[in-house]
Protein backbone atom coordinates (compact mmCIF):
# COMPACT_ATOMS: atom_id res chain seq x y z
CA UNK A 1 178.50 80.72 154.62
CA UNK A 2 175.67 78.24 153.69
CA UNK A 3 172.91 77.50 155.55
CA UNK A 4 173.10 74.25 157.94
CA UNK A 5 170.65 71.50 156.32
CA UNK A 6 169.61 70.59 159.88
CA UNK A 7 170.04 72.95 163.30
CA UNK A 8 169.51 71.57 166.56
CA UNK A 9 169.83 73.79 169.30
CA UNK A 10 169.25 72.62 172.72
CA UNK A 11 166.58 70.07 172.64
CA UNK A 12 165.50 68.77 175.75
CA UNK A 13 163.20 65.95 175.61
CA UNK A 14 161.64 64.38 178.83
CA UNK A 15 158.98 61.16 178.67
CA UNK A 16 156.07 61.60 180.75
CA UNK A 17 156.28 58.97 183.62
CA UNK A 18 154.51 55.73 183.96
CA UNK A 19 151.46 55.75 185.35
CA UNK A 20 151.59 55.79 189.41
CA UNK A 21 155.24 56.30 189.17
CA UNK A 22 157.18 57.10 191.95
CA UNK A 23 160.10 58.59 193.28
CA UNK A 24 162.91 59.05 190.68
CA UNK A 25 160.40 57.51 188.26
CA UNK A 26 157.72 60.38 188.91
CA UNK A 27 160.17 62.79 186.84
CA UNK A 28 159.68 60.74 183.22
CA UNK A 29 162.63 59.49 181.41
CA UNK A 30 164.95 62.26 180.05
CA UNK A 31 165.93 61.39 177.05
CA UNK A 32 167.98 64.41 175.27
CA UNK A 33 169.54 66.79 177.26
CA UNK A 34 170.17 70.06 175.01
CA UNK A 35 171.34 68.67 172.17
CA UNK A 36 172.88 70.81 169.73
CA UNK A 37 174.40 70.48 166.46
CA UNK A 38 174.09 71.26 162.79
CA UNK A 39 174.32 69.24 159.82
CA UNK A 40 176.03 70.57 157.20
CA UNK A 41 174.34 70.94 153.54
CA UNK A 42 175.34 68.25 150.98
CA UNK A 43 177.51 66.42 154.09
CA UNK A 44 177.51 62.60 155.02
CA UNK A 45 176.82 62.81 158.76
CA UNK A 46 176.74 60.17 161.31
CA UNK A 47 174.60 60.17 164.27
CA UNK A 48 175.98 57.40 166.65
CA UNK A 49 175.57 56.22 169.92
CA UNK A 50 174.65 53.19 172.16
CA UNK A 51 171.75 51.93 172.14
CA UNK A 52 169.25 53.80 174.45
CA UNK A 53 171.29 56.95 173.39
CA UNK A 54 168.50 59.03 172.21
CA UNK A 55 169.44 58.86 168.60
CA UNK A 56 166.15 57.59 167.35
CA UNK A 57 164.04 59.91 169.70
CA UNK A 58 165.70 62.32 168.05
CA UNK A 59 165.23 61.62 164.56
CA UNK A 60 161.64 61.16 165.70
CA UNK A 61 161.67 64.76 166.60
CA UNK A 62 163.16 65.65 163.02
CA UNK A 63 160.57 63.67 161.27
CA UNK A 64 157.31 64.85 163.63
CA UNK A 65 156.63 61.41 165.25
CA UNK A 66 158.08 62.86 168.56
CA UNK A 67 157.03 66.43 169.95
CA UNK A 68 160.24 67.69 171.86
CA UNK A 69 159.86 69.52 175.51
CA UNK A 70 161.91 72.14 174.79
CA UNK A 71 164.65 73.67 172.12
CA UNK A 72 164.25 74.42 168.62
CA UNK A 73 165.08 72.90 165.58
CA UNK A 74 165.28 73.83 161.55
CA UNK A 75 164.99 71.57 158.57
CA UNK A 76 166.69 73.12 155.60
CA UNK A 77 165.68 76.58 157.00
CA UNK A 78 162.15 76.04 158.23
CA UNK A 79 161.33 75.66 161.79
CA UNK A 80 159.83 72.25 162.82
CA UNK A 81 157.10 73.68 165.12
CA UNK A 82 156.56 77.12 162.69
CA UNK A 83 156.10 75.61 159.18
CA UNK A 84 155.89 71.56 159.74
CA UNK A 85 154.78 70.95 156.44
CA UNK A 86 158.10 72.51 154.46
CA UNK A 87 160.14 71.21 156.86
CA UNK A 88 158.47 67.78 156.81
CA UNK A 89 158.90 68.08 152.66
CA UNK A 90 162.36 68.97 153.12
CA UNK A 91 163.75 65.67 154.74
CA UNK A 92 163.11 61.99 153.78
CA UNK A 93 163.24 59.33 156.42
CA UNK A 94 163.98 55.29 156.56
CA UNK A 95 163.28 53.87 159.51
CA UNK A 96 164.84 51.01 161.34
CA UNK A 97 161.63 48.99 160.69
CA UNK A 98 160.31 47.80 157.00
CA UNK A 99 157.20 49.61 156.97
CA UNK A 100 155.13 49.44 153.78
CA UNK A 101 151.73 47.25 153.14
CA UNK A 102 153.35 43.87 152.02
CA UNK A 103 150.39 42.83 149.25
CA UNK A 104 151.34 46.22 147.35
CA UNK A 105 153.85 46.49 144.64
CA UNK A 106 157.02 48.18 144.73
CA UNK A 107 155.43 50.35 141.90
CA UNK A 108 152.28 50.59 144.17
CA UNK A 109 154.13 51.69 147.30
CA UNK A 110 156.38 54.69 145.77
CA UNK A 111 153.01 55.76 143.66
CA UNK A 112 150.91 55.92 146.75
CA UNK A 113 153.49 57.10 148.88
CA UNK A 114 153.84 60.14 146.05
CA UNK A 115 149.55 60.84 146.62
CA UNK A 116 150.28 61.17 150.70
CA UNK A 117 152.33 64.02 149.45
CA UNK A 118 150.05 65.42 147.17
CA UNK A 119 152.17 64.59 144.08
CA UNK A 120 150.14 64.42 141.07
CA UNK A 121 150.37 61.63 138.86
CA UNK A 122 152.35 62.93 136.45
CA UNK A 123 154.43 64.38 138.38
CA UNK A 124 155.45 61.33 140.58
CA UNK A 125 159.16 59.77 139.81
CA UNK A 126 158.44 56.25 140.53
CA UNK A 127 160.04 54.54 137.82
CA UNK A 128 163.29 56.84 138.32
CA UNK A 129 163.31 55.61 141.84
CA UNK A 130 162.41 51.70 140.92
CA UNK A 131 165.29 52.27 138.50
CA UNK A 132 167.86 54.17 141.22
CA UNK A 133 167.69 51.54 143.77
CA UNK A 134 167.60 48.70 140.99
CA UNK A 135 164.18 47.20 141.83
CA UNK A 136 162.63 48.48 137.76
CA UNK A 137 162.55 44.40 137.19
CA UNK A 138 160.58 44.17 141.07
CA UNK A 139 158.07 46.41 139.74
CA UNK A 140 154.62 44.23 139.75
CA UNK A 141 156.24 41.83 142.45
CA UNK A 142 154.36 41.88 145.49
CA UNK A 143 156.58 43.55 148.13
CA UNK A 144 156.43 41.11 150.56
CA UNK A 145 158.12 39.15 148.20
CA UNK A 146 161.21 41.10 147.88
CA UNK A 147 164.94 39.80 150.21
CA UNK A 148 165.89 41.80 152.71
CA UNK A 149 168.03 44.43 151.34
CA UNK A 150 165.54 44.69 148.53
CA UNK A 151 163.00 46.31 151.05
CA UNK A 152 165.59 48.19 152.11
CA UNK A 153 166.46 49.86 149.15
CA UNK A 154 162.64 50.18 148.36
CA UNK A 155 162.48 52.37 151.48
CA UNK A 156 165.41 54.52 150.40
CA UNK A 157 163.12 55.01 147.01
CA UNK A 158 159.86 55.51 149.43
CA UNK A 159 161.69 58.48 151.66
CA UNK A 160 162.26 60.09 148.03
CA UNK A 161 159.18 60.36 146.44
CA UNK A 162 158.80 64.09 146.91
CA UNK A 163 162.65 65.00 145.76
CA UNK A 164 163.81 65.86 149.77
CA UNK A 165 167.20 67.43 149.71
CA UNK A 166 167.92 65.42 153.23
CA UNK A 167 168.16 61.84 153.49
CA UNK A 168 167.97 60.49 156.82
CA UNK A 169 168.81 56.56 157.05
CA UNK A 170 168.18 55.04 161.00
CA UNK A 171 170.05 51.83 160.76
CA UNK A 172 169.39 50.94 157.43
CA UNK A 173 172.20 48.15 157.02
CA UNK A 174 170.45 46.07 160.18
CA UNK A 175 170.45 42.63 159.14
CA UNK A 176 171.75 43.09 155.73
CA UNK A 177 174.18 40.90 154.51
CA UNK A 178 177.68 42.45 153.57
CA UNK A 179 176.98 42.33 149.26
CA UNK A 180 173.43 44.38 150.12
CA UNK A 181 175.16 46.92 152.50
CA UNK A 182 177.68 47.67 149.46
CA UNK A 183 175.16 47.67 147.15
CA UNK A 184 172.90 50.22 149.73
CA UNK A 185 175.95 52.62 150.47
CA UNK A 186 176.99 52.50 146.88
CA UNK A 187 173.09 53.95 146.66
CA UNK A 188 173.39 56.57 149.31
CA UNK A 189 177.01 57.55 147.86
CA UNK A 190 175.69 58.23 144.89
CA UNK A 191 172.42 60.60 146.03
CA UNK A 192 174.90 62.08 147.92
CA UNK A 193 177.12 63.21 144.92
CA UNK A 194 173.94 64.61 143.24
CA UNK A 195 173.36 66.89 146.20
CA UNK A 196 171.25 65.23 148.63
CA UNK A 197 172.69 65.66 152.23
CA UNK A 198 172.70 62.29 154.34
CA UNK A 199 172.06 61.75 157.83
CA UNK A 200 173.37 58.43 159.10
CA UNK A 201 173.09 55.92 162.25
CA UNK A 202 174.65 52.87 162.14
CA UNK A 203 176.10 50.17 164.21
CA UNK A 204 178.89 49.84 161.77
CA UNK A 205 181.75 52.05 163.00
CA UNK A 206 183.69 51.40 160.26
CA UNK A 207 180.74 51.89 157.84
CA UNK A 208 180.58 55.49 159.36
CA UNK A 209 184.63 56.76 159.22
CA UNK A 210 184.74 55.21 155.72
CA UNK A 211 181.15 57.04 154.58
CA UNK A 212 181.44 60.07 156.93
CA UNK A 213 182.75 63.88 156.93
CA UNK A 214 181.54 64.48 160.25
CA UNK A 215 180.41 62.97 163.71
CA UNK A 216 178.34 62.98 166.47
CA UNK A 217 178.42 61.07 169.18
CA UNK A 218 175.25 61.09 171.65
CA UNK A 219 175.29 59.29 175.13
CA UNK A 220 173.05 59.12 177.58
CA UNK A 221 171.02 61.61 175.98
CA UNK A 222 174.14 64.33 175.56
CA UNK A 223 176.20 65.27 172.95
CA UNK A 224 179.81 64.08 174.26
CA UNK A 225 181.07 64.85 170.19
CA UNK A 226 180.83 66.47 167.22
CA UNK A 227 183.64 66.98 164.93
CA UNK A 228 185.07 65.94 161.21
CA UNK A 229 185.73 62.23 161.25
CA UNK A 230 189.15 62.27 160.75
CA UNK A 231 189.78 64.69 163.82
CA UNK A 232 187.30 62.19 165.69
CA UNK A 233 189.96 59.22 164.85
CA UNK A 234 192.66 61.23 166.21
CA UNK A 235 191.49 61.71 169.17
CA UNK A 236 192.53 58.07 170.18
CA UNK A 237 196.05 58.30 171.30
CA UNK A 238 196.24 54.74 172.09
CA UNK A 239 198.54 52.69 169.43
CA UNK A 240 199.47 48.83 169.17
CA UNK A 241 202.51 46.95 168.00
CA UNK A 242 202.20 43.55 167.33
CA UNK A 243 205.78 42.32 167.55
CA UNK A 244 207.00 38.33 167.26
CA UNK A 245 210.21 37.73 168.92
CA UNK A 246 213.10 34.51 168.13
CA UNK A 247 212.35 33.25 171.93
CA UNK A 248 209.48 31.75 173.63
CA UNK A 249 207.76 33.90 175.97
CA UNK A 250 206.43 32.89 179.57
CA UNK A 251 204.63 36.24 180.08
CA UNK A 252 204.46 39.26 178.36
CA UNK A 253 207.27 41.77 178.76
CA UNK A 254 206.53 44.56 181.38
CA UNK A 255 207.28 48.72 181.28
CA UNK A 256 206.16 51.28 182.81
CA UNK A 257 205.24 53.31 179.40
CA UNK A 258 203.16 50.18 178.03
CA UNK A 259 199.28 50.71 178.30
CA UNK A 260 198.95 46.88 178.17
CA UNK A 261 200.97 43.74 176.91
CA UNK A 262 199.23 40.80 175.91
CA UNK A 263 200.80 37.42 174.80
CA UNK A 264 199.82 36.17 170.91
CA UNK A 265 200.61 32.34 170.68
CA UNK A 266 204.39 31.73 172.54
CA UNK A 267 206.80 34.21 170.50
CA UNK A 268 204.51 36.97 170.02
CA UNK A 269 203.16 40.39 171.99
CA UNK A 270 201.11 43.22 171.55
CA UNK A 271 202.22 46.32 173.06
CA UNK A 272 199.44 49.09 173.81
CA UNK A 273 200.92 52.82 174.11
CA UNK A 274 199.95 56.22 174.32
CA UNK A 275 201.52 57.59 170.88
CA UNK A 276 201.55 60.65 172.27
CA UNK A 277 204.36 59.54 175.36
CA UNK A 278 206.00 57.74 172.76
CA UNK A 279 206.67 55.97 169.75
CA UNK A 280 206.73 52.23 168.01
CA UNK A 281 210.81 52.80 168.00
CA UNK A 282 211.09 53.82 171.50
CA UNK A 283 208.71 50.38 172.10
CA UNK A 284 211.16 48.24 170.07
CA UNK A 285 213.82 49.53 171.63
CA UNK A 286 212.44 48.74 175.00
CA UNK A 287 212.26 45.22 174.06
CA UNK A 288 215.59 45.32 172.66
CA UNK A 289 216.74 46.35 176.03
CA UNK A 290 215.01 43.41 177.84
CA UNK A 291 216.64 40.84 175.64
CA UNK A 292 214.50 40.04 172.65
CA UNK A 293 215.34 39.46 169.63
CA UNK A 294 212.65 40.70 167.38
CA UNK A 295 211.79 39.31 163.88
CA UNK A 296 208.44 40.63 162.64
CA UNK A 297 206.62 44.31 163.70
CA UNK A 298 202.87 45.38 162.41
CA UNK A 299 201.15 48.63 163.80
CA UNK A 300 197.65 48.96 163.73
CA UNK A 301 196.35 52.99 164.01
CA UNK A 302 193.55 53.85 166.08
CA UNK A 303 190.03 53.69 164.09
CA UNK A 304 186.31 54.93 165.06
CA UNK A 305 185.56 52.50 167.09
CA UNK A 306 188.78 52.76 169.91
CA UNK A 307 187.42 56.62 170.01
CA UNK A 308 183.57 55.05 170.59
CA UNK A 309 184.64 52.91 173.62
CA UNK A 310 187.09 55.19 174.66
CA UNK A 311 184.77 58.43 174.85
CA UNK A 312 181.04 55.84 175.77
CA UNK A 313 182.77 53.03 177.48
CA UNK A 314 181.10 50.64 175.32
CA UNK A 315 181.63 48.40 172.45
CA UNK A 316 178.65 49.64 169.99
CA UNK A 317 176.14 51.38 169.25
């Protein structure tokens, strides 16, 4: 079988404690618990997770900015503590944050981004990369200049400038209108197909089961999933039929195999059930059996983010 791109295997990483700290405090925030997972070569993976997860500590760990108390991890083969400087060469990383010297050129950035790697000059690929993520007519324009999702796509170029074969992308639709996220994923889609292996985070759920093979979900520091996104969706068993009746409803019909029922307007419902228990005939039928006449039925399957709140208790990421 093929070597992982990324292995993580039980990485433990605990804060030091404030200053004078005391009591629970005196410990130092743990922030991974034994994490472990790989990423598979030439994948689409997504990292997700509430916020204060650990996700970004441990992308921080992956990209040397973080030193890990414990565990191991390899970057497309090479150990992160053994040989830092392949590993470091084999993954690219765009941060949450737009970091690059805003009086520099887009052209500027990527060409002295290629000299901190020790890229010679004519060996850098800065015009490819002005030309991938469509900034070639941005070239001379000063970068602080640039919209939004232009910088962002300028730090896609920027984490490529020595060729990684592992993209890592922390966030990188945040505050990007919906046209510049398209535009961005269309991007990443594309270095995908030409063999580069993505690591995502997002706070779009649906971004991640559309983009996706696989899934892990962190909380509280521990890995609480990991599996191919459509086996992730399926773990939701809950199901809803939205159902419009000929009568007016005073309150929503009651069973005991309904999860919830929730009025819509005065001659509609929708019915919450486990679709394991049972199914949307058996919920008509039900109805039927109480007296309603019903008119119109829509189902709506369970998506990412039912399985999100349902395995974090929370609403995002």
């Amino acid at each position: 079988m093929t070597a992982p791109a990324i292995r993580i295997d039980n990485i433990v990483k605990r804060y030091a404690p404030p200053k004078g700290a005391t009591g629970g405090d005196a410990e130092g925030k743990l922030a991974l618990k034994g994490v472990s997972f790989d990423v598979p070569e030439g994948s689409i993976f997504g990292l997700l997770g509430p916020n204060g997860a650990g996700k970004s500590t441990l992308i921080n760990i992956l990209a040397g900015l973080v030193n890990k108390t414990s565990g191991s991890a390899e970057i497309w083969g090479f150990d992160i503590d053994q040989h830092r400087r392949n590993a470091s060469r084999a993954i690219g990383i765009v941060p949450q944050e737009i970091v690059f010297d805003p009086f520099f050129t887009p052209f500027e950035v990527l060409e002295n981004q290629g000299g901190f790697y020790g890229i010679g000059p004519k060996d850098r690929r800065s015009e490819e990369l002005l030309e991938a993520v469509r900034l070639a007519d941005k070239r001379n324009a000063y970068a602080r200049t640039l919209s939004g999702g232009m910088k962002r796509r300028l730090l896609v170029a920027k984490a490529m400038v020595h060729s990684p074969p592992i993209l890592v992308l922390d966030e990188p639709t945040a505050g990007v209108d919906v046209e510049l996220r398209r535009q961005l994923w269309d991007l990443v889609t594309e270095l995908n197909r030409e063999g580069v292996t993505i690591v995502l985070t997002t706070h779009y759920l649906e971004e991640a089961e559309e983009l996706c093979d696989q899934i892990a979900i962190i909380n509280h520091g521990e890995l609480i999933a990991h599996k191919p996104t459509r086996e992730l969706v399926d773990m939701a068993r809950e199901k809803i039929v939205a159902v419009t009746v000929s009568e007016d409803l005073q309150s929503a019909p009651a069973h005991a195999a309904f999860r919830k029922a929730e009025l819509v307007g005065e001659r509609g419902v929708e019915i919450t059930y486990d679709k394991d228990e049972m199914n949307a005939g058996q919920v008509l039928g039900i109805l039927q059996g109480q007296g309603l006449t019903v008119e119109d039925v829509t189902t709506r399957e369970a998506d990412l983010e039912d399985v999100f709140v349902q395995l974090t208790g929370s609403g995002g990421s």
